[in-house]
N, C-alpha and C. Protein backbone atom coordinates (compact mmCIF):
# COMPACT_ATOMS: atom_id res chain seq x y z
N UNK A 1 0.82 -1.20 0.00
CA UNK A 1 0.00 0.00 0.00
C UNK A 1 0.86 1.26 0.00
N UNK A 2 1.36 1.16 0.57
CA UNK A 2 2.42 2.56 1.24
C UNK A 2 3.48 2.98 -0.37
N UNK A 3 3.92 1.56 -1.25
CA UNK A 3 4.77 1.59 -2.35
C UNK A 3 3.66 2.38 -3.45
N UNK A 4 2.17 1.74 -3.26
CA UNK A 4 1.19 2.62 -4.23
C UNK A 4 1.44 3.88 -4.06
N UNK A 5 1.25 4.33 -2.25
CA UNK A 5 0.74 6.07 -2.38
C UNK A 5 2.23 6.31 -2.62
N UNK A 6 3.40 6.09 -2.67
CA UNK A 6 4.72 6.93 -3.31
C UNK A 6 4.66 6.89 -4.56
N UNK A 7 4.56 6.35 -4.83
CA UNK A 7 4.41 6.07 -6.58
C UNK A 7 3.14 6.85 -6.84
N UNK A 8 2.20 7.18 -6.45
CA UNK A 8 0.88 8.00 -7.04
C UNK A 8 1.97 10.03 -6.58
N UNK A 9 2.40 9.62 -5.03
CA UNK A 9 2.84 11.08 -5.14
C UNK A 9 4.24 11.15 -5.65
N UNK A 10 5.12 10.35 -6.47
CA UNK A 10 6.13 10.51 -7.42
C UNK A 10 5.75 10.83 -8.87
N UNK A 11 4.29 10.57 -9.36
CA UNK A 11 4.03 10.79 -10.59
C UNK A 11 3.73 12.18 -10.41
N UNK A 12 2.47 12.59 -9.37
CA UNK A 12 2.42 13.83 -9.21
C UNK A 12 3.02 15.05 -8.82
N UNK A 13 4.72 14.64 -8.69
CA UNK A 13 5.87 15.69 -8.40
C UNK A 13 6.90 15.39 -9.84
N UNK A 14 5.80 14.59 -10.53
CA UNK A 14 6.65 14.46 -12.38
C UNK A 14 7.93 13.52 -12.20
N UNK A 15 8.08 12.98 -11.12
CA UNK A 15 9.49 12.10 -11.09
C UNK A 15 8.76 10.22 -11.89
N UNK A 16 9.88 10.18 -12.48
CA UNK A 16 9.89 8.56 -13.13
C UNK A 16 9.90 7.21 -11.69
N UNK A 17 9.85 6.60 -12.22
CA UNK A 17 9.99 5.20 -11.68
C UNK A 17 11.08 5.30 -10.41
N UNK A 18 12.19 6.51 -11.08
CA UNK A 18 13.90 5.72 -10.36
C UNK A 18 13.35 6.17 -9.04
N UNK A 19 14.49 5.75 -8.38
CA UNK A 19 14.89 6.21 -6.94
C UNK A 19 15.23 7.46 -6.82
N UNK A 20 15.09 7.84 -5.51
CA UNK A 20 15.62 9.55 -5.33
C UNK A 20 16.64 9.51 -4.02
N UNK A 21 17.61 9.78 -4.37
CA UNK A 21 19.17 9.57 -3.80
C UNK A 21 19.30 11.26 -2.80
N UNK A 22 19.72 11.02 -1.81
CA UNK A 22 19.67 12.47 -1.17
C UNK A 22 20.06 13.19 -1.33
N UNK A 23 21.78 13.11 -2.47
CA UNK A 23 21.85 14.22 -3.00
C UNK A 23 21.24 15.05 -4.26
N UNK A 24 20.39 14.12 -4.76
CA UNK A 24 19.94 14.62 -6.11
C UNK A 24 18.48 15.56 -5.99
N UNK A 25 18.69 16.72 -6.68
CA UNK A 25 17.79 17.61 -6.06
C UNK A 25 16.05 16.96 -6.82
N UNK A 26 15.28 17.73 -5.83
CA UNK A 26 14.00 17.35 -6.23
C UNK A 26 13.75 18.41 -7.65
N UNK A 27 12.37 17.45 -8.03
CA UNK A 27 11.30 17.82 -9.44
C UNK A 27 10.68 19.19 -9.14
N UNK A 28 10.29 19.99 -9.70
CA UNK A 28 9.73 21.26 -9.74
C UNK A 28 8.61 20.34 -10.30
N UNK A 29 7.13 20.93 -10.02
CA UNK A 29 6.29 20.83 -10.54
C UNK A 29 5.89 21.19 -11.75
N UNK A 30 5.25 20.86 -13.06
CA UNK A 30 4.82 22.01 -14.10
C UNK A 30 3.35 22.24 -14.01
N UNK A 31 2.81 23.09 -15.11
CA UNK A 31 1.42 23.48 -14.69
C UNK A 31 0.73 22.73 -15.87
N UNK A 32 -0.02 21.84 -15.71
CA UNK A 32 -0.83 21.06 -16.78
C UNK A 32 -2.08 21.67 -17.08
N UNK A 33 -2.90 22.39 -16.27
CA UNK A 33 -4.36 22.86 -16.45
C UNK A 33 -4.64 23.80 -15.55
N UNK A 34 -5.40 24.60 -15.59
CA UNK A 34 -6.32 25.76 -14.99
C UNK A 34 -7.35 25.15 -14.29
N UNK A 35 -7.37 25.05 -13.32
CA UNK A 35 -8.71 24.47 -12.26
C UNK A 35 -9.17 24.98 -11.12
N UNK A 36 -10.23 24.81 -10.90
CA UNK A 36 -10.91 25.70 -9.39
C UNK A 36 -11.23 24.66 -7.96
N UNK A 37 -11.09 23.54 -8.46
CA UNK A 37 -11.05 22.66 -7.29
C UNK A 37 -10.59 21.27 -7.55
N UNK A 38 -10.67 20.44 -7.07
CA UNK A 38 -9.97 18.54 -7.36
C UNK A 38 -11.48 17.84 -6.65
N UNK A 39 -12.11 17.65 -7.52
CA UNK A 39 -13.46 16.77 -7.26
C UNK A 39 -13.43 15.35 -7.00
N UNK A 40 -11.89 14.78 -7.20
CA UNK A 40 -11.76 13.70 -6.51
C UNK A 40 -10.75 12.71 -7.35
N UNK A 41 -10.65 11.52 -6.87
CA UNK A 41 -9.57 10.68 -7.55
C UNK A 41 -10.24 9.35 -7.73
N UNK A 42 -9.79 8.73 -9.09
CA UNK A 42 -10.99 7.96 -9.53
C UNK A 42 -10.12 6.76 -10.26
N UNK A 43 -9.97 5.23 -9.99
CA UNK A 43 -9.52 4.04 -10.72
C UNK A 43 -10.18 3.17 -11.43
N UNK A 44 -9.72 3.34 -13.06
CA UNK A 44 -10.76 2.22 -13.62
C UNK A 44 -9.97 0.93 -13.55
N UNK A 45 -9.38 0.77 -14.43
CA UNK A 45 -8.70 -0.44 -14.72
C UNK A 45 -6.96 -0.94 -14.69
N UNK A 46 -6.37 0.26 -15.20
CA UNK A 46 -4.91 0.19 -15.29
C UNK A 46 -4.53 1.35 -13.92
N UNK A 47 -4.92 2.69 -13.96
CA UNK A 47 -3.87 3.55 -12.72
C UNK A 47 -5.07 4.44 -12.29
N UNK A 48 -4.35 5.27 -11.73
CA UNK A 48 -5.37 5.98 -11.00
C UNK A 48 -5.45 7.86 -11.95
N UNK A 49 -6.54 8.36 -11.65
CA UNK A 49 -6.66 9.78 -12.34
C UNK A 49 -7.44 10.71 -11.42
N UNK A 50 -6.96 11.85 -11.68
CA UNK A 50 -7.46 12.90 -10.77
C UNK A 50 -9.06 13.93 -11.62
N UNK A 51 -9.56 13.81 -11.04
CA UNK A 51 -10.73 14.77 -11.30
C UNK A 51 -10.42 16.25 -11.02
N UNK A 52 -10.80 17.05 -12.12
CA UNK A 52 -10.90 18.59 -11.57
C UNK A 52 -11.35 19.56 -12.04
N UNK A 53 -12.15 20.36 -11.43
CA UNK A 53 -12.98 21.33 -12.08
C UNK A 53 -12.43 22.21 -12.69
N UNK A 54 -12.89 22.75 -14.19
CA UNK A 54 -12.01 23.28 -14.67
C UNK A 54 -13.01 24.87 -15.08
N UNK A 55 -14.14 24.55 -15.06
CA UNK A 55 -14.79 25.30 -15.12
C UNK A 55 -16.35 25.60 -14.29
N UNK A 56 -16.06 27.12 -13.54
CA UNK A 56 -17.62 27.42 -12.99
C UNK A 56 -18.42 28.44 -13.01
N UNK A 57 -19.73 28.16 -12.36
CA UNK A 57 -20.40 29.37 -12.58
C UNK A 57 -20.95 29.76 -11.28
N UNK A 58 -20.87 31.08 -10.85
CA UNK A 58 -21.98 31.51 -9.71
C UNK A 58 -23.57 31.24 -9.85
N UNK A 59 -24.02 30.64 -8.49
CA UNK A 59 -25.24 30.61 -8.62
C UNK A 59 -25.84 31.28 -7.61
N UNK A 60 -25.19 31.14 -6.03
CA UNK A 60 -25.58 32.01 -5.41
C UNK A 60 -24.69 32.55 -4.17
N UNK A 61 -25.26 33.10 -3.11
CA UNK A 61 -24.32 33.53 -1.77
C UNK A 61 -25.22 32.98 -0.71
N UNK A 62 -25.05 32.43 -0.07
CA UNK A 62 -25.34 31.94 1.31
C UNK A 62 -24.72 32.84 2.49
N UNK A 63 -24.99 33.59 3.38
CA UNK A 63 -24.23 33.15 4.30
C UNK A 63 -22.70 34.16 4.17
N UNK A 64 -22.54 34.98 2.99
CA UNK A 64 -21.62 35.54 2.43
C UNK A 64 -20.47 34.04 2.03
N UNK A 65 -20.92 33.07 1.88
CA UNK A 65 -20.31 32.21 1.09
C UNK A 65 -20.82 31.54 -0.26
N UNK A 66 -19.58 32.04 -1.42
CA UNK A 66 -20.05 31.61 -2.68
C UNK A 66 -20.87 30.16 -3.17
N UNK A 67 -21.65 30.13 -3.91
CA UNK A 67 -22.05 28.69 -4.41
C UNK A 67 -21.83 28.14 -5.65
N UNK A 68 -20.68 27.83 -6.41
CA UNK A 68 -20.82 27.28 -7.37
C UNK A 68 -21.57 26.42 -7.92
N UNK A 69 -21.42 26.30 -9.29
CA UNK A 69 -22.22 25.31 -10.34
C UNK A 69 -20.98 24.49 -10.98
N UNK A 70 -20.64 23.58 -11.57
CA UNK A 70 -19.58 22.79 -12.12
C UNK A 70 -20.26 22.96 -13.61
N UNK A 71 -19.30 23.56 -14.21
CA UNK A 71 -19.36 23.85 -15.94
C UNK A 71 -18.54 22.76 -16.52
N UNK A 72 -17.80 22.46 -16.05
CA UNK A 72 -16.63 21.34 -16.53
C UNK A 72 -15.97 20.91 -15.81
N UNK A 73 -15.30 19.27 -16.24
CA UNK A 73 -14.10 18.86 -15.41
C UNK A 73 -13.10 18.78 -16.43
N UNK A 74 -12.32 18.09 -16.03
CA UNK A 74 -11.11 17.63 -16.40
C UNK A 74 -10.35 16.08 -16.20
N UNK A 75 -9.89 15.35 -16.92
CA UNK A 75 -9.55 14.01 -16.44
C UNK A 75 -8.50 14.06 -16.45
N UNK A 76 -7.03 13.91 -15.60
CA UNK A 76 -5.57 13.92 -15.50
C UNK A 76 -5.19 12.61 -15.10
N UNK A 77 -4.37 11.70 -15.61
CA UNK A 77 -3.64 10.48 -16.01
C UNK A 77 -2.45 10.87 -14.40
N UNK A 78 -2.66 9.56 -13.73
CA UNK A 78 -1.65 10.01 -12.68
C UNK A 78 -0.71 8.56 -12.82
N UNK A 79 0.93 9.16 -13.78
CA UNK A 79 1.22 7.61 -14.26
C UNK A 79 2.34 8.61 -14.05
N UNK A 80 3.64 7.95 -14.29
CA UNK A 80 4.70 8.43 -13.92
C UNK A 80 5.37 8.38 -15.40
N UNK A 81 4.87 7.35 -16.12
CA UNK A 81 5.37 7.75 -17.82
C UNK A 81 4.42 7.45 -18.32
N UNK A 82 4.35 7.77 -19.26
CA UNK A 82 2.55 8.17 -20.30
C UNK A 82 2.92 6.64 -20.99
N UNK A 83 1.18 5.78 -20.80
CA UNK A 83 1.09 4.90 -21.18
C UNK A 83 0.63 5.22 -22.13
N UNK A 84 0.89 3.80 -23.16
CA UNK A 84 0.91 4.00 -24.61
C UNK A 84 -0.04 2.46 -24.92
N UNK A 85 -0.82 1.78 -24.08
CA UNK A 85 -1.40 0.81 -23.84
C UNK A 85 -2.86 1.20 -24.11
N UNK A 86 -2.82 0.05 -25.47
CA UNK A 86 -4.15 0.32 -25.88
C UNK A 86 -5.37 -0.70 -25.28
N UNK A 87 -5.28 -0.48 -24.01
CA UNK A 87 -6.56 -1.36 -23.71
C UNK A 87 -7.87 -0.74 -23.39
N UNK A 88 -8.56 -1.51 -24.22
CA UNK A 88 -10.06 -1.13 -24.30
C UNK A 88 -10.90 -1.07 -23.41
N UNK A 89 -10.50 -1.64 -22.57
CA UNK A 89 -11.43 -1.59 -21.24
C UNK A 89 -11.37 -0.23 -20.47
N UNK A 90 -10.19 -0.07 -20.56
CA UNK A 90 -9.84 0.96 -19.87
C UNK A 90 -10.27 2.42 -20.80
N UNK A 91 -10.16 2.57 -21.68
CA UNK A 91 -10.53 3.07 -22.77
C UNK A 91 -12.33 3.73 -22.85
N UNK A 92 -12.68 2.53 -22.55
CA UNK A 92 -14.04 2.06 -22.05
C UNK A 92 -14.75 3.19 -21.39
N UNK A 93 -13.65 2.60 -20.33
CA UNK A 93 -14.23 3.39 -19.06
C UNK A 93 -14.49 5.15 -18.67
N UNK A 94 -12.69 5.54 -19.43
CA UNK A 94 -12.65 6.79 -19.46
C UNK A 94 -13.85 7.56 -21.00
N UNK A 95 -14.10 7.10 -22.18
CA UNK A 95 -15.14 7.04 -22.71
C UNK A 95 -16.51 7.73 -21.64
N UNK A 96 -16.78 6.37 -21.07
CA UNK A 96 -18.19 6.55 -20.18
C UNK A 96 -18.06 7.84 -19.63
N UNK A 97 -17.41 7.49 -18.39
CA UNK A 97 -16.69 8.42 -17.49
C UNK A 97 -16.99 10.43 -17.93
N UNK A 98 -16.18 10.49 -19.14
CA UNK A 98 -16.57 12.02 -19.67
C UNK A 98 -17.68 12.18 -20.44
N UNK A 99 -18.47 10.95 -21.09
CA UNK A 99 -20.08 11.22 -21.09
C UNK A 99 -20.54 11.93 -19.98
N UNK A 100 -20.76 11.91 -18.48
CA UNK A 100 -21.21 11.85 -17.81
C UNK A 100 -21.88 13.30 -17.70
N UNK A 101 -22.62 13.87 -17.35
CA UNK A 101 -22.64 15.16 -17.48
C UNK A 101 -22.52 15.72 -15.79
N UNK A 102 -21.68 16.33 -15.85
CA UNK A 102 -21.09 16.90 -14.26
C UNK A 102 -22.07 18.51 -13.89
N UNK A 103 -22.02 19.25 -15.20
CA UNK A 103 -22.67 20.48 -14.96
C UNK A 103 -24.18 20.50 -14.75
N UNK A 104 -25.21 19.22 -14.37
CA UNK A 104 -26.61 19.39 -14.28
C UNK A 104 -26.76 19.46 -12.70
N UNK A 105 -26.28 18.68 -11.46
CA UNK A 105 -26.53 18.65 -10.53
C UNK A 105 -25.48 18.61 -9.22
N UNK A 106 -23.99 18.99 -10.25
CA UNK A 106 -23.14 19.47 -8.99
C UNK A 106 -22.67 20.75 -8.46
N UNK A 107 -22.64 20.83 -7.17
CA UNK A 107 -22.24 22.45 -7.02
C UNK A 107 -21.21 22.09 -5.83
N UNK A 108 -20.91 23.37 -5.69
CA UNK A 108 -19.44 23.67 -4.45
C UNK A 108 -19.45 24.63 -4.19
């Protein structure tokens, strides 16, 4: 378990597979997308992927706290080298997955 979550937070600091030796300095992050929140983390078949809103809309104020609407997500691949594996299942899934329509009944 513990080898999964390093490996999920080595892909997400952009480092490969290797080892990280104490003198060798760490990964800078880069910026992949514009987003307003992380709606969650989601496994179909082969690795794991991050959800995230990429787009919203005001609907109201509560309370002097905003209420969003979810206009869009985003699907991000959390792999440490970009698979090139054409399996259909998996394929499948992410398919379904962004059918889904996120902007009718979620808010934040």
């Amino acid at each position: 378990y513990q080898r999964r979550v390093r490996g999920i937070l080595n892909a997400v600091e952009g480092e490969g597979p290797k080892k990280r030796t104490p003198k060798s300095p760490g990964t800078q992050l880069r910026k992949l997308l514009m987003a307003f929140g992380l709606l969650g983390f989601i496994k179909f078949t082969e690795g794991y992927y991050m959800v995230f809103i990429t787009r919203r809309r005001k609907v109201a104020q509560i309370g002097g706290h905003i209420i969003y609407k979810i206009e869009d997500i985003a699907l991000t691949e959390l792999t440490a080298e970009k698979s090139t594996s054409s399996n259909t299942e998996e394929n499948r899934y992410i398919k379904y997955f962004n059918s889904l329509d996120f902007s009718s009944n979620f808010y934040f």
